[in-house]
C-alpha atoms as a PDB file:
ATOM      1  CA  UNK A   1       0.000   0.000   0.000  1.00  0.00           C
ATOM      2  CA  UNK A   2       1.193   3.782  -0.941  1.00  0.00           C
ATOM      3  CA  UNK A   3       2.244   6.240   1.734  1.00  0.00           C
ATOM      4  CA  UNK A   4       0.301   9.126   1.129  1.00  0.00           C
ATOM      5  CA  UNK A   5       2.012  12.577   2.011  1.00  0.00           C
ATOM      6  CA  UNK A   6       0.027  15.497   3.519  1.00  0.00           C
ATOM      7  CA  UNK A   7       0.912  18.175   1.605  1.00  0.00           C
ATOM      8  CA  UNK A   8      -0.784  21.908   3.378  1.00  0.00           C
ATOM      9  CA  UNK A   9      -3.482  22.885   1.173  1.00  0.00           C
ATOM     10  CA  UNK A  10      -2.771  27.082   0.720  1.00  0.00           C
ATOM     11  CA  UNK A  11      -4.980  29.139  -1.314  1.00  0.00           C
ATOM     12  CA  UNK A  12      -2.430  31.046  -3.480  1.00  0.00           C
ATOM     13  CA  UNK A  13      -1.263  28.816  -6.832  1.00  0.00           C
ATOM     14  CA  UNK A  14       1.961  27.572  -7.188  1.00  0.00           C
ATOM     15  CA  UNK A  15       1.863  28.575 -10.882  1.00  0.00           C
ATOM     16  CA  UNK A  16       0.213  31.220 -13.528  1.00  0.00           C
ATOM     17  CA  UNK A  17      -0.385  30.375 -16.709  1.00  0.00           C
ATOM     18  CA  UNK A  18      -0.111  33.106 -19.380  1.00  0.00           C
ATOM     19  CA  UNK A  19      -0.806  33.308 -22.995  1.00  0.00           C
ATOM     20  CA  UNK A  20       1.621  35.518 -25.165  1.00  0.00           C
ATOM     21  CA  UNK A  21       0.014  36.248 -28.680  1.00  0.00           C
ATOM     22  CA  UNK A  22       2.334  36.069 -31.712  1.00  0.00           C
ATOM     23  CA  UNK A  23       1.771  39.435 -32.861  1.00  0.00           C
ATOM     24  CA  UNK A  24       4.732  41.923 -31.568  1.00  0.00           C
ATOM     25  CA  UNK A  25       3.990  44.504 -28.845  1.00  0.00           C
ATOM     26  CA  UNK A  26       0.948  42.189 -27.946  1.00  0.00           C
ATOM     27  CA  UNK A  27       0.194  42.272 -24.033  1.00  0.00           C
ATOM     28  CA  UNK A  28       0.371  39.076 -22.154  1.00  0.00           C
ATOM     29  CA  UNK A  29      -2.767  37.563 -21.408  1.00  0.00           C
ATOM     30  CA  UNK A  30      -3.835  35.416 -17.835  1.00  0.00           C
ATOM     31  CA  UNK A  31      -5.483  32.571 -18.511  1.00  0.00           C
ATOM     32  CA  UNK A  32      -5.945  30.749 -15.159  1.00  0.00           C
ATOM     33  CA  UNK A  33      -3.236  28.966 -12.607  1.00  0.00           C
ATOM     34  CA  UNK A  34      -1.940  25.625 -11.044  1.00  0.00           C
ATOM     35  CA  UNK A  35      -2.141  24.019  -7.535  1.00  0.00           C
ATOM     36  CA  UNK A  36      -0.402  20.671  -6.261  1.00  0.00           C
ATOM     37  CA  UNK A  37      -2.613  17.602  -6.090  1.00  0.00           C
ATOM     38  CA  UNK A  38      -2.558  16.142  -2.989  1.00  0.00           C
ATOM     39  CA  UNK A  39      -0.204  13.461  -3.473  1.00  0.00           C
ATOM     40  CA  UNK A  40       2.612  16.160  -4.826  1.00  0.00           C
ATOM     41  CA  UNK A  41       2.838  14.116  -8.193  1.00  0.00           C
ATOM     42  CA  UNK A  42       0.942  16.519 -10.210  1.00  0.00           C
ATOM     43  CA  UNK A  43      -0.814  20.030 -10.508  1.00  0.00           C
ATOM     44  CA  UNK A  44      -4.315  21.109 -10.609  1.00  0.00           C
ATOM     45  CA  UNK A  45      -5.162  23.654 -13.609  1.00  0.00           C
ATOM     46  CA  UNK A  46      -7.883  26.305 -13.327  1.00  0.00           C
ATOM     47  CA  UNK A  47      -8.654  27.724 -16.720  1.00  0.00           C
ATOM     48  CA  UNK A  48     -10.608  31.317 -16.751  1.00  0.00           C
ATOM     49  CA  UNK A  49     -10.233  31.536 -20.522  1.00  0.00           C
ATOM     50  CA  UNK A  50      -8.807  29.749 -23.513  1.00  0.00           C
ATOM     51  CA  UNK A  51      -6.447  31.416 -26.267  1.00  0.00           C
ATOM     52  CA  UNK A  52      -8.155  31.313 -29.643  1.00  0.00           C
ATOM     53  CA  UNK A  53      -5.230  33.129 -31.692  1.00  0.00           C
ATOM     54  CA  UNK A  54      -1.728  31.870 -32.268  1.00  0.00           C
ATOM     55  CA  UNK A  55       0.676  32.225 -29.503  1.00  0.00           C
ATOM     56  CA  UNK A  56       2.164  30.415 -27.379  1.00  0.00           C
ATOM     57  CA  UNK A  57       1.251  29.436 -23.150  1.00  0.00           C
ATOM     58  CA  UNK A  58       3.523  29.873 -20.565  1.00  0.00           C
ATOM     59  CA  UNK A  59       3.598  28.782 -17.027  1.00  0.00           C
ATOM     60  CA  UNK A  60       5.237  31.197 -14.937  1.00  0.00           C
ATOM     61  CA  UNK A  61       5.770  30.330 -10.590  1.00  0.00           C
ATOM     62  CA  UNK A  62       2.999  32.498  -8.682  1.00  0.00           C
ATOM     63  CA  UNK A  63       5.212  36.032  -7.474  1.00  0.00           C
ATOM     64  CA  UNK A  64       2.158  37.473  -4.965  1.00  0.00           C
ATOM     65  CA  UNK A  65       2.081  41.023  -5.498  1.00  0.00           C
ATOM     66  CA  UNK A  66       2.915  42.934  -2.197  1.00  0.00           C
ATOM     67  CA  UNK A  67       1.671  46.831  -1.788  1.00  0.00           C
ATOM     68  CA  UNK A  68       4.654  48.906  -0.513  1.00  0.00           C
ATOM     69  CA  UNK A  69       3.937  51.914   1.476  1.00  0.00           C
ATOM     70  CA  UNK A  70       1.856  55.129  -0.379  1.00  0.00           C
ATOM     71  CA  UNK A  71       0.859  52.683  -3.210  1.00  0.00           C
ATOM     72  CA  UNK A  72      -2.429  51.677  -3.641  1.00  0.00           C
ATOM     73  CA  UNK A  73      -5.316  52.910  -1.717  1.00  0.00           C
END
């Protein structure tokens, strides 16, 4: 029988997933992100939209966005 490993469930994704359109000077676009499974040996993938052009998808490690001071309101 498999030893399963507790991994800590946290809300913030391990991964973003992007989609970069061919055409130059196009912005980036955010398509959804990527959570470990339980058992560590994969990812879970949350799609809010799918790219329809030609491009290409990139999976970039989540970088949470802090506020510094006087930013923001």
């Amino acid at each position: 029988m498999a030893k399963k490993t507790s991994i800590p469930v946290t809300k913030a994704p391990a991964f973003i997933v992007w989609f970069a359109p061919e055409r130059a000077g196009s912005p980036w676009t955010h398509l959804g992100a990527l959570w470990p499974t339980q058992s560590g040996k994969g990812y879970r993938i949350s799609l809010d939209s799918i790219p329809i052009g030609a491009g290409r998808c990139f999976v970039m490690p989540y970088e949470p966005h802090t506020v510094s001071q006087g930013e923001g309101t």
